[in-house]
Protein backbone atom coordinates (compact mmCIF):
# COMPACT_ATOMS: atom_id res chain seq x y z
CA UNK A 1 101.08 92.92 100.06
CA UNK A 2 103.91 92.35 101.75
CA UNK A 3 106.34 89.19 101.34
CA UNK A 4 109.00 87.89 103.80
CA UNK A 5 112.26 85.97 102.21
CA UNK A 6 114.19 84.14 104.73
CA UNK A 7 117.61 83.86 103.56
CA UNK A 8 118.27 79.53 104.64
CA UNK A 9 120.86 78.76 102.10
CA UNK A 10 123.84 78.78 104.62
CA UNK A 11 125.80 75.79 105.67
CA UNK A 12 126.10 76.71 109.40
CA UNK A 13 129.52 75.48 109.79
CA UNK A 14 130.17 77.58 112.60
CA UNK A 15 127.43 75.77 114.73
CA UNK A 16 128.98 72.17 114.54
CA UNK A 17 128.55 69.71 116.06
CA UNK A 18 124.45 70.99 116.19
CA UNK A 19 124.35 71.25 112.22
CA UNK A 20 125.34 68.09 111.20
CA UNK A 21 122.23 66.59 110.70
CA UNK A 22 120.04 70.09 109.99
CA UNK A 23 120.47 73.49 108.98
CA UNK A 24 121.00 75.86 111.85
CA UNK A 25 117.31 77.66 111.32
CA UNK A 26 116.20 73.89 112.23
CA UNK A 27 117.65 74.00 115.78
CA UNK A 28 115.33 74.61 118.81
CA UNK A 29 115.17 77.84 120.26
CA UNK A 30 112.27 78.15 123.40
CA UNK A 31 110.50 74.59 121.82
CA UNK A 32 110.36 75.89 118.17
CA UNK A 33 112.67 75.95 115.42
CA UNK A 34 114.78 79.28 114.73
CA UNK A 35 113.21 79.99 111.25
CA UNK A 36 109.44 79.00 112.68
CA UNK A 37 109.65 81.69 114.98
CA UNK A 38 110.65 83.93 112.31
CA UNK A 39 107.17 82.68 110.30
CA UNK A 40 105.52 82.82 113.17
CA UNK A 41 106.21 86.46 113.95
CA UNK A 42 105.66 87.51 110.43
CA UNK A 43 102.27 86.26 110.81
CA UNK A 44 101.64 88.17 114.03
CA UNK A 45 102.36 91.09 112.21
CA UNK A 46 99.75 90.30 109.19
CA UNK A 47 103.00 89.77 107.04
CA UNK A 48 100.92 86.06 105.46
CA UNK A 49 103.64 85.93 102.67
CA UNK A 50 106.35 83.81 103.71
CA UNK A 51 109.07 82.12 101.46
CA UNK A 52 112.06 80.12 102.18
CA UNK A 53 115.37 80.69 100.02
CA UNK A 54 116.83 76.97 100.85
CA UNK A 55 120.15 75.40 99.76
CA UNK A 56 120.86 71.87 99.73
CA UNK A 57 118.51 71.18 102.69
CA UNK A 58 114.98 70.09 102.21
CA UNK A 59 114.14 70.72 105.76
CA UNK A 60 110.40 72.57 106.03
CA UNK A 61 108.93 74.71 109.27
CA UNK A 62 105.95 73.45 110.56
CA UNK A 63 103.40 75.82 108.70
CA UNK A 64 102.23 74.77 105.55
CA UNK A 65 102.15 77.44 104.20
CA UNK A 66 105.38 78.58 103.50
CA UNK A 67 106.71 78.87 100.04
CA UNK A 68 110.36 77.42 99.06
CA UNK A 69 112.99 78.21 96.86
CA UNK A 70 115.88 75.97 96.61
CA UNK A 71 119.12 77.52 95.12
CA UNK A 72 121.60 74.95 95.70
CA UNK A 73 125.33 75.20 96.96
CA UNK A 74 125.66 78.82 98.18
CA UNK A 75 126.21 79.91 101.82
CA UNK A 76 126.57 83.81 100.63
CA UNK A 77 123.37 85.90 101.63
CA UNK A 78 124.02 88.45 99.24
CA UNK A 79 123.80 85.66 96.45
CA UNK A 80 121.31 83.47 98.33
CA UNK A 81 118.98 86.66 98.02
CA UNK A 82 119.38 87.36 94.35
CA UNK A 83 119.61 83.79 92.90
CA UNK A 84 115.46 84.33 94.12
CA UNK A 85 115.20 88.01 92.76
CA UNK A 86 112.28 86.47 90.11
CA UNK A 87 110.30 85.76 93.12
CA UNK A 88 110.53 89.40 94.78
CA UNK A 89 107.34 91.31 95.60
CA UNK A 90 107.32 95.18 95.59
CA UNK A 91 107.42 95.34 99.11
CA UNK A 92 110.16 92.72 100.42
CA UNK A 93 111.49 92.21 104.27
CA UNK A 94 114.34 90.33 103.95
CA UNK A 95 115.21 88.48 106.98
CA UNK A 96 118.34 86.11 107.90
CA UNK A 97 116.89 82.62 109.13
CA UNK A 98 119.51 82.70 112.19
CA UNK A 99 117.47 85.60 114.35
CA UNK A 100 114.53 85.02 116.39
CA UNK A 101 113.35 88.78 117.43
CA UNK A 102 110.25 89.74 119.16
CA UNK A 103 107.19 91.07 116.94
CA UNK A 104 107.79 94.27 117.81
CA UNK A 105 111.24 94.20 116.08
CA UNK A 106 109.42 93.03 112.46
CA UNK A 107 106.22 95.89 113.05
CA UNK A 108 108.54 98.86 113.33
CA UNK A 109 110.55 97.77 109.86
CA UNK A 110 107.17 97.81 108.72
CA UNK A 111 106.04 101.04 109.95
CA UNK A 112 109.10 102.59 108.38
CA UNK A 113 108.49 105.27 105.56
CA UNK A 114 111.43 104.20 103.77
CA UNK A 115 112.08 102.53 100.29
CA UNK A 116 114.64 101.03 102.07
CA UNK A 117 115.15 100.38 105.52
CA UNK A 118 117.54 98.32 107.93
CA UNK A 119 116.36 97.15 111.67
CA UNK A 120 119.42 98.58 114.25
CA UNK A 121 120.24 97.47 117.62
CA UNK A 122 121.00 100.92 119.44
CA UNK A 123 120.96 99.14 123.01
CA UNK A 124 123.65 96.61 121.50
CA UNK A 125 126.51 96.93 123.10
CA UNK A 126 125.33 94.80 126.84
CA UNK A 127 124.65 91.66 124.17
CA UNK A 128 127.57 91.94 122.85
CA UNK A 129 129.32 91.88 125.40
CA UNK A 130 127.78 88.84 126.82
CA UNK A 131 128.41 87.43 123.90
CA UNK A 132 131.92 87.79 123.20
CA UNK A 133 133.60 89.46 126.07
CA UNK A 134 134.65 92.30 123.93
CA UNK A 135 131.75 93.77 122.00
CA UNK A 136 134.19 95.49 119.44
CA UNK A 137 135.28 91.80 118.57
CA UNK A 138 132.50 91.06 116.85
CA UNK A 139 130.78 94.24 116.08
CA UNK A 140 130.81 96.38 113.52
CA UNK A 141 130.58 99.76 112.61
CA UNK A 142 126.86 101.46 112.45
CA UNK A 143 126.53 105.25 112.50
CA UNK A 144 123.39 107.19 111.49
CA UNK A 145 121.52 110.59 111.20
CA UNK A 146 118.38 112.02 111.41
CA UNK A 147 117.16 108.92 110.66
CA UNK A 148 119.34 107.36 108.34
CA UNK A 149 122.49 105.29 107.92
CA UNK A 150 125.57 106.98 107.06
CA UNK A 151 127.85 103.90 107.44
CA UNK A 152 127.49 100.10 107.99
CA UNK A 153 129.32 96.88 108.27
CA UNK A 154 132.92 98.40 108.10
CA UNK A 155 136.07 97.19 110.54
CA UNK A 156 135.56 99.28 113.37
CA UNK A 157 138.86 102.08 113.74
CA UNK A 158 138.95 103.76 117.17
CA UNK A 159 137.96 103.31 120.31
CA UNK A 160 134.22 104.60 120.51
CA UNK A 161 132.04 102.12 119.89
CA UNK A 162 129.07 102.37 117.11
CA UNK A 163 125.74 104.01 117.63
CA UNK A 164 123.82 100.41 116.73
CA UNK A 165 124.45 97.38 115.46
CA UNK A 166 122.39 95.67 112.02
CA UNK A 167 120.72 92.73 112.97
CA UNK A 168 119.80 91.07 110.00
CA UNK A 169 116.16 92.47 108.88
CA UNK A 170 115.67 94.59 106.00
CA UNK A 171 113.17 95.98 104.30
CA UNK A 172 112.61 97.48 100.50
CA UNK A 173 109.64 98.34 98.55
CA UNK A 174 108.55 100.38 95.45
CA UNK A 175 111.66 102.22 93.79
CA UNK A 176 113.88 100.42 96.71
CA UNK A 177 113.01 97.12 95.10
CA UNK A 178 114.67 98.57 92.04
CA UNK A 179 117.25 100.08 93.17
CA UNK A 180 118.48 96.62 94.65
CA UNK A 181 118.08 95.19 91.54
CA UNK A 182 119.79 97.58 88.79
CA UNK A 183 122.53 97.52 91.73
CA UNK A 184 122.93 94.38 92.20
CA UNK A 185 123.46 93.58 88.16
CA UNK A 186 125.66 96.35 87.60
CA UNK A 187 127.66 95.15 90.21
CA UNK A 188 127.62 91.79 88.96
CA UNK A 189 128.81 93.01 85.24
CA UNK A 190 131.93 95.05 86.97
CA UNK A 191 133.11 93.06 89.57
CA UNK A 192 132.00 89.15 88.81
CA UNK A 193 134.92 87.03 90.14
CA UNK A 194 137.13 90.07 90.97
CA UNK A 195 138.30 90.98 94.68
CA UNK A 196 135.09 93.62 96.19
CA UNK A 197 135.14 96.01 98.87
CA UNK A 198 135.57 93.58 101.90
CA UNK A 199 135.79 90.74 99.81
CA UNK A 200 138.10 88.49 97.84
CA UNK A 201 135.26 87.82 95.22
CA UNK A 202 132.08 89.41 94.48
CA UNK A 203 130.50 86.00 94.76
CA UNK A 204 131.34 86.06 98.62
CA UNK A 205 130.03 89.83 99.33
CA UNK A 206 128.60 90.58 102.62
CA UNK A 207 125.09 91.93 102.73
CA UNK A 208 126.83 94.59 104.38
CA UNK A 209 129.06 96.03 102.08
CA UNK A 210 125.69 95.82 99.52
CA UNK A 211 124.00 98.11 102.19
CA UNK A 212 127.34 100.43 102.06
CA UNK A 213 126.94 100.08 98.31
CA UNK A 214 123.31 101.36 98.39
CA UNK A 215 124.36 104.32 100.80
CA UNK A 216 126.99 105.72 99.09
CA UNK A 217 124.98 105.82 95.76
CA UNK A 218 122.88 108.10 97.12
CA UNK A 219 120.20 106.00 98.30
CA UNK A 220 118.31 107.42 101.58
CA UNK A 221 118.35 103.98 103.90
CA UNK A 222 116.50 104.56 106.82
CA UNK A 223 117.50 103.28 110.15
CA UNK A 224 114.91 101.88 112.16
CA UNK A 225 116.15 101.93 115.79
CA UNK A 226 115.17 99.01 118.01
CA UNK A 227 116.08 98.51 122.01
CA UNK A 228 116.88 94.93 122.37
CA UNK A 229 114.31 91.99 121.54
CA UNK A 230 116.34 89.88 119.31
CA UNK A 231 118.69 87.26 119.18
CA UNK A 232 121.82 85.84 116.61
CA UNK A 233 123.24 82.26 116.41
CA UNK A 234 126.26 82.36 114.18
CA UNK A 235 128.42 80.45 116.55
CA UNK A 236 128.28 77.34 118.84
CA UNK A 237 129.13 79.71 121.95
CA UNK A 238 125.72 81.52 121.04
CA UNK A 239 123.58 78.65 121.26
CA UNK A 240 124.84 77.74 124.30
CA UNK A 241 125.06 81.07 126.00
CA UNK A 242 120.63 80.27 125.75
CA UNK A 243 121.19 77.67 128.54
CA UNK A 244 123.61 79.78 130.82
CA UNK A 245 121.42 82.72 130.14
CA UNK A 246 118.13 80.28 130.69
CA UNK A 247 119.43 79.24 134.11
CA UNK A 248 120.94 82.69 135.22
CA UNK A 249 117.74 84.60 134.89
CA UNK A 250 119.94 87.08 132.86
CA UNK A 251 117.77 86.34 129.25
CA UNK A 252 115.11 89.00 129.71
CA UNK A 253 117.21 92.09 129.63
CA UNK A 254 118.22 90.56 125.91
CA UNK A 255 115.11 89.14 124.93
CA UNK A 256 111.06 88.38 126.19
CA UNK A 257 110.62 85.14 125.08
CA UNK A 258 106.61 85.87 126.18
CA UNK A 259 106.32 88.21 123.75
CA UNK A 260 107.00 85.48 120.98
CA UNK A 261 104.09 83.47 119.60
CA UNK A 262 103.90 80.55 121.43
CA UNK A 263 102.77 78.27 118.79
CA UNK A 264 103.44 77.31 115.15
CA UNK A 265 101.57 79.58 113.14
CA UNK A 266 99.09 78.46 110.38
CA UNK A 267 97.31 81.19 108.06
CA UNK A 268 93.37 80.71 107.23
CA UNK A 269 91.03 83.19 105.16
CA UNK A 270 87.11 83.80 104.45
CA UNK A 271 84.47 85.73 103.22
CA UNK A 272 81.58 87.46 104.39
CA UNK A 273 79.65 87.20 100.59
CA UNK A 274 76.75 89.45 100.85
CA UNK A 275 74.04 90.88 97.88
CA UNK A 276 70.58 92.91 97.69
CA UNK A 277 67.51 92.12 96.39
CA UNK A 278 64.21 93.68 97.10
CA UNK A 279 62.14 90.48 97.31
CA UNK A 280 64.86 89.04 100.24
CA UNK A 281 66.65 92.67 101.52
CA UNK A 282 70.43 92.10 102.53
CA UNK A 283 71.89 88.26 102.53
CA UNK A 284 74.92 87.02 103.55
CA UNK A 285 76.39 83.58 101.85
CA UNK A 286 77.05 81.29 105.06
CA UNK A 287 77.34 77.46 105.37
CA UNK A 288 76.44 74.82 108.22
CA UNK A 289 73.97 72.35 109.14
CA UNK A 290 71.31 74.36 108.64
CA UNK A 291 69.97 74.99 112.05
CA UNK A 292 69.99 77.81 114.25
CA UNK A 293 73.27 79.34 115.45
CA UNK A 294 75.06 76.78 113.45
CA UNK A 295 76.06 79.16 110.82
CA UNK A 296 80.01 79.63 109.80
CA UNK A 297 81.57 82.28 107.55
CA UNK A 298 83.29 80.22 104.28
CA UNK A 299 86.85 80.19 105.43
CA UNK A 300 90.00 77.46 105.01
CA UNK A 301 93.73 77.29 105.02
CA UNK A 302 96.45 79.11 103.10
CA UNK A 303 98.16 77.03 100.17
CA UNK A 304 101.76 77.74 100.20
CA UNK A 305 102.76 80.27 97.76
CA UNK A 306 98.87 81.83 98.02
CA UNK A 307 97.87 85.32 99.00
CA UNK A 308 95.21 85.55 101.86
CA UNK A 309 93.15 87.60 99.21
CA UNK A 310 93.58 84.27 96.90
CA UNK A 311 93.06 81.98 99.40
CA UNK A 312 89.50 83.73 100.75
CA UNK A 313 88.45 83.21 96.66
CA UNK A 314 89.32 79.87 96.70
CA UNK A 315 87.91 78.75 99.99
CA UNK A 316 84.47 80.53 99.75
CA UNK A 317 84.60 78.74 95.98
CA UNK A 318 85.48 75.22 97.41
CA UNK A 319 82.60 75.87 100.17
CA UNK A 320 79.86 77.26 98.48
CA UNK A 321 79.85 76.68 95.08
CA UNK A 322 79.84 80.32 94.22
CA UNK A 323 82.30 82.80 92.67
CA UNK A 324 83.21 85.80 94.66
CA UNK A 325 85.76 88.82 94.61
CA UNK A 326 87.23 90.77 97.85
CA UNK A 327 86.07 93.96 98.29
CA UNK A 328 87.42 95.25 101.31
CA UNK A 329 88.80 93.50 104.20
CA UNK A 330 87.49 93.41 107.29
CA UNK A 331 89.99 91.94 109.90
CA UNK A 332 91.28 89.20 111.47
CA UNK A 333 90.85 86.37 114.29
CA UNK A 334 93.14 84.27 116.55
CA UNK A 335 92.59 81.47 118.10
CA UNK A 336 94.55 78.38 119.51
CA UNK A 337 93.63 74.75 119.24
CA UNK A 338 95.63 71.31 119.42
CA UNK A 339 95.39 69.07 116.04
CA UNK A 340 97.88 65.84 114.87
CA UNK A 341 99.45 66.13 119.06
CA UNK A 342 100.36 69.81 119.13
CA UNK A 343 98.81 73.08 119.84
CA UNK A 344 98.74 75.53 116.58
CA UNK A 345 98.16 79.42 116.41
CA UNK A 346 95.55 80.22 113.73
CA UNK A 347 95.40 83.46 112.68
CA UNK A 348 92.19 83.84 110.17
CA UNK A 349 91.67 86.67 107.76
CA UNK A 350 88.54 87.80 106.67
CA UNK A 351 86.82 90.09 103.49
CA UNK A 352 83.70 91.09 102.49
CA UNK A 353 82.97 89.88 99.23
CA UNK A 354 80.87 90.87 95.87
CA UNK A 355 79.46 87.40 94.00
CA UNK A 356 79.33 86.74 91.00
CA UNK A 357 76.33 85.49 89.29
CA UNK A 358 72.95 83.88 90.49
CA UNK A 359 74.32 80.16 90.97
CA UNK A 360 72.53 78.77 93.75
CA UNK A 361 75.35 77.64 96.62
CA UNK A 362 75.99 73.75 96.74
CA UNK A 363 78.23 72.79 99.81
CA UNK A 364 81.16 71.18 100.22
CA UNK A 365 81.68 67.45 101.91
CA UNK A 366 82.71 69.96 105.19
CA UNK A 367 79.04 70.98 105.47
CA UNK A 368 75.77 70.25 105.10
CA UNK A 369 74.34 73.09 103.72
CA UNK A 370 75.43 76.46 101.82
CA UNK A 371 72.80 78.84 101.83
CA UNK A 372 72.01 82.43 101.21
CA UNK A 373 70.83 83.64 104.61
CA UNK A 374 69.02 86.84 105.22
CA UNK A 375 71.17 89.90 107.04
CA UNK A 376 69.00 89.82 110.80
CA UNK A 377 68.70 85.62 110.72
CA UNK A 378 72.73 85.37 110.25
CA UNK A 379 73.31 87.80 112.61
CA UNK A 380 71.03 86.12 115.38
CA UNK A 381 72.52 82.70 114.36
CA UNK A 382 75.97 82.37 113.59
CA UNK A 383 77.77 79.56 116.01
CA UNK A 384 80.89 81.40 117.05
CA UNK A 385 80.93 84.89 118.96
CA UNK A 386 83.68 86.36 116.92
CA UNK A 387 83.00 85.21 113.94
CA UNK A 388 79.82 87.22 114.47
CA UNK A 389 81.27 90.24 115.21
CA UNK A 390 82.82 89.64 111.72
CA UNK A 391 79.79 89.78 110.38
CA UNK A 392 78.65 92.45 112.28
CA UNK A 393 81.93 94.82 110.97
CA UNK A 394 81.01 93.74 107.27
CA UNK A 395 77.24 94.64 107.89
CA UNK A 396 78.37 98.68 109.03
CA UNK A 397 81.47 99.19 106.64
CA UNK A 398 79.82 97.75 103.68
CA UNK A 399 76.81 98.93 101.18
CA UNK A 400 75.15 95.73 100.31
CA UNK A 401 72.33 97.23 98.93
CA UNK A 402 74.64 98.17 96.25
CA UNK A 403 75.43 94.75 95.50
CA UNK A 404 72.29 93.88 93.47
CA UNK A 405 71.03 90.44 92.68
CA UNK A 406 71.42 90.69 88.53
């Protein structure tokens, strides 16, 4: 599974006046927060994983979800990111907390083939520009290959400008996960508190120069091109640029701020529980008040710090009564609804699931009743269209009459 670490340690000096009374992934970008886009884009793209690498603030996003990990006094990403390196999955994105970028942006990293791989602007150069004038002012170089970066984050030399630009997003996984790590500690034995590559100190090393780093080692880092969909706010003059760029109709040929999730995101997961027996045939495990297309799959919220997978055992538990394992999973749903004032984006996950044991179900103070249900009854009578065709997926994909009552 994959997990998403936002790296919110930084101070965001550079953004005073608007930081002094939040971190600069806490100021509103298009109605939402900068970081709750970020969560909210990892969960369009089934990425239900999300942890926060805070400093000093104890600022939260809006989804409940989210995991944090506070590492005190340290603006450095480089150090932000491995001060949580006990918490990394084997399959990481990384992602700065001061980008919002469209979904599309976060599915290609995640299409990539790569052990490692790094999202680049190749259509940077017009954003740039509007940025700062001068795009060489504040780029930096970016060249790649066949697929793969030769050279990144270096004082640009010459007139030509760079193939791409990195935007902050990075992803590693399997032996990339390792490779960052046995780097990063050999690094820290050789060159704690001594000047490093661009750097005074080692403790102050740019994310960059760690990519460089992992390059020249001989790691293959793939580049995954995008065109566009993203923005950065490192400085006061970029979060103001939004309004100019707001008023002058110019903001779409940087970013579609349609294609963003309009909503805070919150993560929900369920079970379709089904077993075999000759006397009833197939049964699914479904609660409700007991009447006729009134039936619900099990399903509740995401704890923070909880894989869907957990959270569907947990749920269908805390519904039902009755111990069950995933065996496959069989999709998700999305819906929008307004709770506590606001409107919220649910995304719910779904798996068909083996119980455990004969326990008869006992509901939950949610419902009335938890009952076995036979396959053509639940079918005929669940309440809500999709959840149906939920049950409908799990009834083809699955062999329930493998699933014997013992």
């Amino acid at each position: 599974m994959v997990r998403i670490m936002f790296l919110a340690a930084g101070k965001g000096m550079r953004l005073k006046p608007f930081t002094d009374e939040r971190p600069k992934w806490m100021l509103d970008v298009f109605g939402q927060a900068i970081l709750q886009h970020g969560v909210n884009v990892a969960h369009d793209c089934n990425v239900t994983d999300v942890v926060v690498i805070r400093g000093l603030s104890n600022n939260i996003v809006m989804t409940p979800s989210v995991a944090y990990i506070n590492v005190g006094a340290t603006s450095n990403m480089l150090e932000t990111l491995f001060a949580a390196s006990a918490q990394f999955s084997d399959d990481l994105v990384i992602s700065y907390c001061d980008i919002v970028y469209e979904p599309r942006v976060l599915r290609a990293l995640l299409d990539s083939p790569h052990a490692i791989s790094v999202a680049i602007d190749r259509n940077w150069a017009s954003y740039y520009q509007a940025r700062a004038g001068d795009p060489r002012s504040i780029g930096e170089s970016c060249e790649f290959e066949n697929g793969l970066l030769r050279n990144i984050g270096q004082p640009l030399d010459g007139k030509a400008l760079p193939s791409g630009q990195y935007i902050g997003l990075i992803r590693v996984r399997g032996s990339g996960v390792r490779a960052f790590k046995t780097m990063y500690a050999d690094l820290c034995e050789k060159f704690r508190g001594k000047p490093w590559r661009n750097s005074a100190d080692f403790s102050c090393a740019f994310m960059t120069d760690f990519l460089q780093e992992t390059i020249d080692r001989g790691y293959p880092v793939g580049a995954i091109e995008c065109s566009g969909g993203w923005l950065e706010f490192d400085t006061v003059g970029d979060y103001e640029l939004l309004t100019n760029w707001k008023a002058s109709g110019s903001l779409r040929q940087f970013i579609d701020p349609d294609s963003l999730p309009r909503f805070p995101a919150v993560c929900s997961a369920g079970g379709v529980v089904g077993r075999f027996s000759d006397a009833a045939g197939i049964e699914f495990l479904l609660v409700g008040t007991g009447d006729d297309g009134e039936w619900r799959i099990p399903k509740g919220m995401q704890d923070a710090g909880e894989a869907v997978k957990e959270t569907a055992i947990r749920e269908v538990h805390e519904e039902t009564g009755v111990l069950a394992e995933p065996i496959t999973y069989l999709g998700r749903l999305q819906w929008d609804y307004e709770y506590g004032g606001r409107r919220w984006d649910e995304r719910a996950h779904f798996f068909a699931m083996k119980a455990f044991g004969s326990s008869p179900p006992r509901p939950d103070s949610e419902h009335a009743v938890a009952a076995w249900v036979p396959a053509e009854h639940a079918l005929n009578g669940m309440k809500y269209e999709n959840e149906q065709g939920i049950l409908e997926k799990a009834t083809a994909s699955v062999d329930w009459r493998s699933m014997v009552v013992s």
